[in-house]
Each structure stands twice: as C-alpha cells, then as structure tokens.
PDB file of N, CA and C in Angstrom:
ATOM      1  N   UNK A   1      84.669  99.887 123.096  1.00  0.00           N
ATOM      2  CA  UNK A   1      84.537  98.517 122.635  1.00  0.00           C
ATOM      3  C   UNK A   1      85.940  97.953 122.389  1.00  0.00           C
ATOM      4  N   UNK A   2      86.087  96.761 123.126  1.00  0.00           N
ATOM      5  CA  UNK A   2      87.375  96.009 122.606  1.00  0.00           C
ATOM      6  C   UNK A   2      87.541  96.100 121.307  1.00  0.00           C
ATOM      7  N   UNK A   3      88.541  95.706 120.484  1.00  0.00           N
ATOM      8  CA  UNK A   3      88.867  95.077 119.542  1.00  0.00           C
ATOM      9  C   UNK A   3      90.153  94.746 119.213  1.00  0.00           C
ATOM     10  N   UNK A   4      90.237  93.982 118.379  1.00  0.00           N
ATOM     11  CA  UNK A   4      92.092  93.265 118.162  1.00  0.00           C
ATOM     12  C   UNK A   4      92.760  93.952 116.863  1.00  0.00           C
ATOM     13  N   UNK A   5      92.356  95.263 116.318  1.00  0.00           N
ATOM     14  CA  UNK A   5      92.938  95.714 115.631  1.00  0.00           C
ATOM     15  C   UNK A   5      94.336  96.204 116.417  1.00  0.00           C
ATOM     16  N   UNK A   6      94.614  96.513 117.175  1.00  0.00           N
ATOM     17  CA  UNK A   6      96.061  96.807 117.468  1.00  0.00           C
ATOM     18  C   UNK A   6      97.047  95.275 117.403  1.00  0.00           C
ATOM     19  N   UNK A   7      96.537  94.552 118.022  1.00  0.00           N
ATOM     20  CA  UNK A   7      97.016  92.975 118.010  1.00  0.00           C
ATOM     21  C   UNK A   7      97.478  92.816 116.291  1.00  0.00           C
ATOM     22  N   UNK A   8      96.250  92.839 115.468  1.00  0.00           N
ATOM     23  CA  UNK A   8      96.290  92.494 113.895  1.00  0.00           C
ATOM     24  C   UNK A   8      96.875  93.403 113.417  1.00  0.00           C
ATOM     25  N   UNK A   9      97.322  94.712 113.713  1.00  0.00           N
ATOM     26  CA  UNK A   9      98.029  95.589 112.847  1.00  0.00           C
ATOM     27  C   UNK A   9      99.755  95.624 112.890  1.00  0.00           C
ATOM     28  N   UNK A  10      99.711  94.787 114.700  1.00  0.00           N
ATOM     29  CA  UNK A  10     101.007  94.636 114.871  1.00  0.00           C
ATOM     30  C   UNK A  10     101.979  93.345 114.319  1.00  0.00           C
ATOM     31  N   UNK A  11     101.098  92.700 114.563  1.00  0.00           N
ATOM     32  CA  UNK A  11     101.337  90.939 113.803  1.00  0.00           C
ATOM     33  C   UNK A  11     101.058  91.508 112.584  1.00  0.00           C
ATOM     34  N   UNK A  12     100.839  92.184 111.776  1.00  0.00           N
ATOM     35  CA  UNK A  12     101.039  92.310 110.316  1.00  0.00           C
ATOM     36  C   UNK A  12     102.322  93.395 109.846  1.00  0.00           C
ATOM     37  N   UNK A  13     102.824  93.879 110.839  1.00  0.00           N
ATOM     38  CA  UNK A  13     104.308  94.892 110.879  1.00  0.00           C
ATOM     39  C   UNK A  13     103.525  95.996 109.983  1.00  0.00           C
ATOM     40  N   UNK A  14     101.943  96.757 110.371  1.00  0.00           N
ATOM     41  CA  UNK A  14     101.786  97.880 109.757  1.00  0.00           C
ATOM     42  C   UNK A  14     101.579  99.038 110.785  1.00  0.00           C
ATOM     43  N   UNK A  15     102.267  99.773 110.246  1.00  0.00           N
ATOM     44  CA  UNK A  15     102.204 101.335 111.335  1.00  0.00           C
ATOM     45  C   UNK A  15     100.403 101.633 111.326  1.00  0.00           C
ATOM     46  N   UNK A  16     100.190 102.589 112.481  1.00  0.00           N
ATOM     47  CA  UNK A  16      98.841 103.564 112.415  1.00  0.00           C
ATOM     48  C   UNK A  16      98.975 104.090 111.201  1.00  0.00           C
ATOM     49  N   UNK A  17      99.627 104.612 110.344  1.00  0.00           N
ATOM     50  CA  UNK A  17      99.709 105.666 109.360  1.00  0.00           C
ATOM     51  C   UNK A  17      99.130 104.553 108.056  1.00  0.00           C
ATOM     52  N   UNK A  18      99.710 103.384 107.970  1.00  0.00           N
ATOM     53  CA  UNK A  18      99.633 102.650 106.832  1.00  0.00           C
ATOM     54  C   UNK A  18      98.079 101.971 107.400  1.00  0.00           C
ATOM     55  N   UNK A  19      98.028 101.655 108.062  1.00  0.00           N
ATOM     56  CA  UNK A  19      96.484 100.955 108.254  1.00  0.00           C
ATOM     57  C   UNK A  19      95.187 102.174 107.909  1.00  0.00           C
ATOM     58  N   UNK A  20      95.535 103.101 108.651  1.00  0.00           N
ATOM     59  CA  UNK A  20      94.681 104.720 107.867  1.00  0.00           C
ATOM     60  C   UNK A  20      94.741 104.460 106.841  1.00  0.00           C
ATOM     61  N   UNK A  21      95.939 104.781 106.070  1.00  0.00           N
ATOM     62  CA  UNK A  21      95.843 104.989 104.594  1.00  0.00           C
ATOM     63  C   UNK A  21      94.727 103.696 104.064  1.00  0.00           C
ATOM     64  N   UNK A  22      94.899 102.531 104.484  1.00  0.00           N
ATOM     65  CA  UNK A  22      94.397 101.943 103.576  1.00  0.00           C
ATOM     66  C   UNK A  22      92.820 101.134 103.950  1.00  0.00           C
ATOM     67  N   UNK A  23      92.280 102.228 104.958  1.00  0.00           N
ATOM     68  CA  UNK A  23      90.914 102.360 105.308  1.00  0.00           C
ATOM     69  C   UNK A  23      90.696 103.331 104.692  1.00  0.00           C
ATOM     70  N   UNK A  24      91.237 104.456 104.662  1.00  0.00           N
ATOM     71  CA  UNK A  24      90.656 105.982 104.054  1.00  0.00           C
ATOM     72  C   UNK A  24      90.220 106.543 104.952  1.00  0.00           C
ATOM     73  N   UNK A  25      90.943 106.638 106.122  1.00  0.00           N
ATOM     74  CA  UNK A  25      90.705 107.495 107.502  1.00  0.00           C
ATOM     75  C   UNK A  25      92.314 108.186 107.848  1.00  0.00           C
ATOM     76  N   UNK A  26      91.896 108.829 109.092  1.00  0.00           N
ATOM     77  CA  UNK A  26      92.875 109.670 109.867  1.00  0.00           C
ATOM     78  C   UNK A  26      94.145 108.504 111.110  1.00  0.00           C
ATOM     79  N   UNK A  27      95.060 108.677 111.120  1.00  0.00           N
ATOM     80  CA  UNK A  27      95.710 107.885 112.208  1.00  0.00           C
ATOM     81  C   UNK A  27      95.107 107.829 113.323  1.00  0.00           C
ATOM     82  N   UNK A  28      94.628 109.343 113.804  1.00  0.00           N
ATOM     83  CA  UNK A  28      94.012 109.464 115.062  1.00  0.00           C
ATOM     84  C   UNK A  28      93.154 108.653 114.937  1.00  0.00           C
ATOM     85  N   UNK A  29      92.194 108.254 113.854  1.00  0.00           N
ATOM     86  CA  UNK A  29      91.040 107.492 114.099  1.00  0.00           C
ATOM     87  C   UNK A  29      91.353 106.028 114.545  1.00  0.00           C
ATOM     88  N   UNK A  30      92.919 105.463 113.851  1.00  0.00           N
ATOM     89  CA  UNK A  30      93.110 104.435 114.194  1.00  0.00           C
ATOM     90  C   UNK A  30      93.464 104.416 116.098  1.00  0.00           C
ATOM     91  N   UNK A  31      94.099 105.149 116.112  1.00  0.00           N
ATOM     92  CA  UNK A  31      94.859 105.503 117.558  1.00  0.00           C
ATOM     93  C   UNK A  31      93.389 105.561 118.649  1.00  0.00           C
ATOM     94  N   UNK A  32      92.351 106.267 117.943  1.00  0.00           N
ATOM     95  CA  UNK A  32      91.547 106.174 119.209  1.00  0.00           C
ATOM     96  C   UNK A  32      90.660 104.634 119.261  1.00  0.00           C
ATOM     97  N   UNK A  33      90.594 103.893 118.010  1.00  0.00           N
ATOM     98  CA  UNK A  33      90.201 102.849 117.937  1.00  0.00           C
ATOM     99  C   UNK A  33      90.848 101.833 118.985  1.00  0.00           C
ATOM    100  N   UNK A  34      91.832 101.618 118.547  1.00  0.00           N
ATOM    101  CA  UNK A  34      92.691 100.764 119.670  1.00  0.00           C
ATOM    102  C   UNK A  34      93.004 101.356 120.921  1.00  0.00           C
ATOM    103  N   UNK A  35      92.619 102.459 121.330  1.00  0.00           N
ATOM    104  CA  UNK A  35      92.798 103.038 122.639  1.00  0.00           C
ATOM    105  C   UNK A  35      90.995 102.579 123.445  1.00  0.00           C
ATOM    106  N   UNK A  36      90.069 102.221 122.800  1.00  0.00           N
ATOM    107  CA  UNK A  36      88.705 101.929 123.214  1.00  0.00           C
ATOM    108  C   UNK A  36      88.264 103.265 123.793  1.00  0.00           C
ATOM    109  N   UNK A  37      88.582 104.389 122.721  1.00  0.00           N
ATOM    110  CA  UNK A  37      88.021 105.516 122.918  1.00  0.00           C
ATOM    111  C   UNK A  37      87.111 105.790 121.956  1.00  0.00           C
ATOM    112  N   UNK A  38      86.992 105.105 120.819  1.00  0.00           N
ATOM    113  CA  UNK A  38      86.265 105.483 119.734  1.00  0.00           C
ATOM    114  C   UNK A  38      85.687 104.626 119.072  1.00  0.00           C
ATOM    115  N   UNK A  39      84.723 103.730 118.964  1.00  0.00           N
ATOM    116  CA  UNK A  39      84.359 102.822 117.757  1.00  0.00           C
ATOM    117  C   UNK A  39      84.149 102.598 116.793  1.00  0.00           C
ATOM    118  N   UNK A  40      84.602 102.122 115.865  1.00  0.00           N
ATOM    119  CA  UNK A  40      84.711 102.476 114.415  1.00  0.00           C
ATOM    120  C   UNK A  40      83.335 102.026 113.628  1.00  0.00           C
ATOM    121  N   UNK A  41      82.949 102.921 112.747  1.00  0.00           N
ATOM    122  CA  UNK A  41      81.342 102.673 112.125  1.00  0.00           C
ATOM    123  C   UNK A  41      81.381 101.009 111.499  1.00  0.00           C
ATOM    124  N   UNK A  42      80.265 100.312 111.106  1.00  0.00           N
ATOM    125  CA  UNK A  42      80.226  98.847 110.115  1.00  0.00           C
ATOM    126  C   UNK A  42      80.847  99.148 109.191  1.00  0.00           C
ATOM    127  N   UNK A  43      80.821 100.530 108.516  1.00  0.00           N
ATOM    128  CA  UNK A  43      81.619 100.376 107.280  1.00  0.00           C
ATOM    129  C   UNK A  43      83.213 100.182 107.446  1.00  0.00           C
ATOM    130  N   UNK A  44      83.548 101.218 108.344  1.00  0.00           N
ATOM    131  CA  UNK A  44      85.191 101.123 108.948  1.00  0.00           C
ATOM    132  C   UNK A  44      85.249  99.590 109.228  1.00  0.00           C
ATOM    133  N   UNK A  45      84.695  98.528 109.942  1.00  0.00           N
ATOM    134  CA  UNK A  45      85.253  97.677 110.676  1.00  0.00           C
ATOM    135  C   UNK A  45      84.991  96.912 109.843  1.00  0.00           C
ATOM    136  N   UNK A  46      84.378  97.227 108.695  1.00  0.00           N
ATOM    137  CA  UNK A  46      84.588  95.810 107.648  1.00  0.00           C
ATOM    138  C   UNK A  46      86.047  95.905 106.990  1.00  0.00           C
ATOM    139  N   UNK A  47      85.699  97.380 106.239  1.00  0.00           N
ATOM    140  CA  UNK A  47      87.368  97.642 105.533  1.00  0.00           C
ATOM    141  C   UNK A  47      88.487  97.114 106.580  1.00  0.00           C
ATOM    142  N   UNK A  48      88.768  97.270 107.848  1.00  0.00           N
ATOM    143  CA  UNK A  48      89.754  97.162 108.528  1.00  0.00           C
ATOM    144  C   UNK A  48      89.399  95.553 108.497  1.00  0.00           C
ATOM    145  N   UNK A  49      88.844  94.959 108.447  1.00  0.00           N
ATOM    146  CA  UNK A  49      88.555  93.234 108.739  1.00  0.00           C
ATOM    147  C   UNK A  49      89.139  92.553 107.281  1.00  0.00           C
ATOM    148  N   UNK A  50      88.867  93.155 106.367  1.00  0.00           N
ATOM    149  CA  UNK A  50      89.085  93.121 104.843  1.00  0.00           C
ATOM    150  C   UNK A  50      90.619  93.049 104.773  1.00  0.00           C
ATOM    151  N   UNK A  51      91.460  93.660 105.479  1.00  0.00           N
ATOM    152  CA  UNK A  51      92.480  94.457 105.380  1.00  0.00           C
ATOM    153  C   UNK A  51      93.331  92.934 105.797  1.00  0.00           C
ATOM    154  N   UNK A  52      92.815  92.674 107.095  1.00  0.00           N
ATOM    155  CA  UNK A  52      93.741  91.179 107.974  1.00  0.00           C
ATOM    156  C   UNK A  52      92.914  90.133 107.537  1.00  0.00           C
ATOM    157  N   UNK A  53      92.240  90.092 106.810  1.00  0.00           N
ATOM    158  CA  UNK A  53      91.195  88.631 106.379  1.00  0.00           C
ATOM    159  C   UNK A  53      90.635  88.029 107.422  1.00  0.00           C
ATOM    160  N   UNK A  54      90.129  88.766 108.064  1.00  0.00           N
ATOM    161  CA  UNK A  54      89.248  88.452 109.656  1.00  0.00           C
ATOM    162  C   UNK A  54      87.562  88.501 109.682  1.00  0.00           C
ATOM    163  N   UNK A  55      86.810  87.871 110.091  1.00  0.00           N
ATOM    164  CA  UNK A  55      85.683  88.900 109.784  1.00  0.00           C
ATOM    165  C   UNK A  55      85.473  90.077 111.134  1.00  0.00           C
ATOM    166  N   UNK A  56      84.431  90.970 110.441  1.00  0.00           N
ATOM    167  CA  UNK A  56      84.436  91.706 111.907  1.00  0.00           C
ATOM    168  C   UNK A  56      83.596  91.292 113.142  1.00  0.00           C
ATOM    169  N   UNK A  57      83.100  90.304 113.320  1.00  0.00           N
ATOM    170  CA  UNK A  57      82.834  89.872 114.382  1.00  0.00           C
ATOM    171  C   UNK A  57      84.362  89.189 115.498  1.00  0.00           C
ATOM    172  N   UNK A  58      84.849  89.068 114.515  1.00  0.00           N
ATOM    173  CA  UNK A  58      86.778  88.377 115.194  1.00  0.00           C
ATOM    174  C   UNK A  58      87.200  89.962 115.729  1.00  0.00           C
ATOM    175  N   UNK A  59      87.128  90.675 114.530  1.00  0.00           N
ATOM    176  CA  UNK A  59      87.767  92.127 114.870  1.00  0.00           C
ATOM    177  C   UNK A  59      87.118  92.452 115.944  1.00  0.00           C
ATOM    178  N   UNK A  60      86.118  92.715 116.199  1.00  0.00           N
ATOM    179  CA  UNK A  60      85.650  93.404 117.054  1.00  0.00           C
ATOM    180  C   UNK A  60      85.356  92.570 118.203  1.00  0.00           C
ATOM    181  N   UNK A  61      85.782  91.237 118.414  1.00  0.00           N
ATOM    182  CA  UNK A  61      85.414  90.906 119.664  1.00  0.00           C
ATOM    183  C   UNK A  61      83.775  90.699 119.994  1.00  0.00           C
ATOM    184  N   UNK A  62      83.098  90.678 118.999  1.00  0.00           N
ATOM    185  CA  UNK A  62      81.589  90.921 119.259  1.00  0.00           C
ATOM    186  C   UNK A  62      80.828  89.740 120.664  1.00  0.00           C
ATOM    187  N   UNK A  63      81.477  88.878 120.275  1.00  0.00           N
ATOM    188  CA  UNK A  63      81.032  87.992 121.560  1.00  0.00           C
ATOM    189  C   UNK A  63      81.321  88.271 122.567  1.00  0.00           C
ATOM    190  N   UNK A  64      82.836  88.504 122.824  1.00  0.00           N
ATOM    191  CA  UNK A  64      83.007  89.335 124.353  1.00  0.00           C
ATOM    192  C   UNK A  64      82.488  90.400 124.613  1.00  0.00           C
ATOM    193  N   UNK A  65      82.332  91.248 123.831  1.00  0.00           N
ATOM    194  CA  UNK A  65      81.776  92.388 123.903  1.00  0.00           C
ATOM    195  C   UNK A  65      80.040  92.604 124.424  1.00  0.00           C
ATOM    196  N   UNK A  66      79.598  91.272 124.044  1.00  0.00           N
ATOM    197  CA  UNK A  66      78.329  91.236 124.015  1.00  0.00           C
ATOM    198  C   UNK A  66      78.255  90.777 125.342  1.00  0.00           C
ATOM    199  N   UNK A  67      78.905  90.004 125.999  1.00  0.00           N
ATOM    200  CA  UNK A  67      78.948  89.241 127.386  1.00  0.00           C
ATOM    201  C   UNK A  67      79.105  90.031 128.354  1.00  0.00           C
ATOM    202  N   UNK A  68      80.369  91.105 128.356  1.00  0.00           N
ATOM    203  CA  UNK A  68      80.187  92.446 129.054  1.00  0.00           C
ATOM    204  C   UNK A  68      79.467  93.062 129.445  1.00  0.00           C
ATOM    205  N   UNK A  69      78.506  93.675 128.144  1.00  0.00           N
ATOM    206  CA  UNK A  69      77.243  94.094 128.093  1.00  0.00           C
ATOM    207  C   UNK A  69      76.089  93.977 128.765  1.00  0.00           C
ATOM    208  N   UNK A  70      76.049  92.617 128.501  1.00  0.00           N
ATOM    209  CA  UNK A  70      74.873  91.866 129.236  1.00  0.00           C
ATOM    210  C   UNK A  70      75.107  92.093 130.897  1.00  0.00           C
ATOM    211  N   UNK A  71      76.272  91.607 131.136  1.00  0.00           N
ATOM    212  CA  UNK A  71      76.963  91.597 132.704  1.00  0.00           C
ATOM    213  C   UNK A  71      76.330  92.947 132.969  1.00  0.00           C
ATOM    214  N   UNK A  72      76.683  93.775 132.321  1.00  0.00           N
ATOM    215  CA  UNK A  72      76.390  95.236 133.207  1.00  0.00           C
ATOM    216  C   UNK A  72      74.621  95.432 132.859  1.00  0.00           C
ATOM    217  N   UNK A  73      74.171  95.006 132.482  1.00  0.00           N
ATOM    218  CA  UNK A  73      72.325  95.197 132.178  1.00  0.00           C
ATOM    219  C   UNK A  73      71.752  94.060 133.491  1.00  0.00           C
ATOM    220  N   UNK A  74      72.578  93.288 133.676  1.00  0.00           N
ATOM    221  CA  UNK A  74      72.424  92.009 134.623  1.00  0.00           C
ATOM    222  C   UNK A  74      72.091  92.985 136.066  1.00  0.00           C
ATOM    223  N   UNK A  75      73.268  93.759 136.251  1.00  0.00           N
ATOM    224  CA  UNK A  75      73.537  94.041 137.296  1.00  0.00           C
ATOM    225  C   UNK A  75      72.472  95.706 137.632  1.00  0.00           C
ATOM    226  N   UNK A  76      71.504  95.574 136.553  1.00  0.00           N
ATOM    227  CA  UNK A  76      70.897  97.171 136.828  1.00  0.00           C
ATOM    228  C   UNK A  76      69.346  96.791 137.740  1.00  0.00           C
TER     229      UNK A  76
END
C-alpha cells in the first residue's frame, strides 16, 4: 500500500529511528512501511497520522489506493 509517510517524515527532518520511537515500533517497521512492503495496522497509522497532523486517510493514500484496487478487480 502506498503511503506518504516517507514524504511526511522527510519534510518534518525526522530520521526512521525517531519516527519508531515515537510510534512505539521497530525502524525496520518504519523502513518496510515506506518501502510498500509492509502495512501498518489502524492503530500504527493513526499514531503515525497523529505524529504529522494528517489524518490517515491523507497518510495512507486511501483514495488512490482504493482506485488501484478497483482497477485490478475491474480487470479479473
């Protein structure tokens, strides 16, 4: 799943290490987040939305995400 946490963590000058810390997760978790290897649970993507004053539908791209989606169910 897309999302603009790498975008928002960078425009806020915070490392992987400091955005972990202040979710209460692992770096890797951030690292695979923004790599669209891993999706982070509702609870994670609120704290991280909390964090840049975003909601998580912004964070996560939910509209694009949802349009994607559809595209590929379109095409089955």
């Amino acid at each position: 799943m897309k999302t603009r946490i790498k975008e928002l963590r960078t425009a806020s000058n915070l490392t992987q290490q400091q955005l972990a810390d202040r979710v209460h997760v692992s770096p890797r978790t951030i690292i695979s987040i923004e790599k669209e290897q891993y999706n982070p649970s509702l609870m994670l993507a609120y704290r991280i939305a909390d964090v840049f004053g975003v909601t998580v539908e912004d964070l996560c791209c939910l509209k694009e995400n949802k349009e994607l989606e559809d595209k590929q169910y379109e095409n089955l």
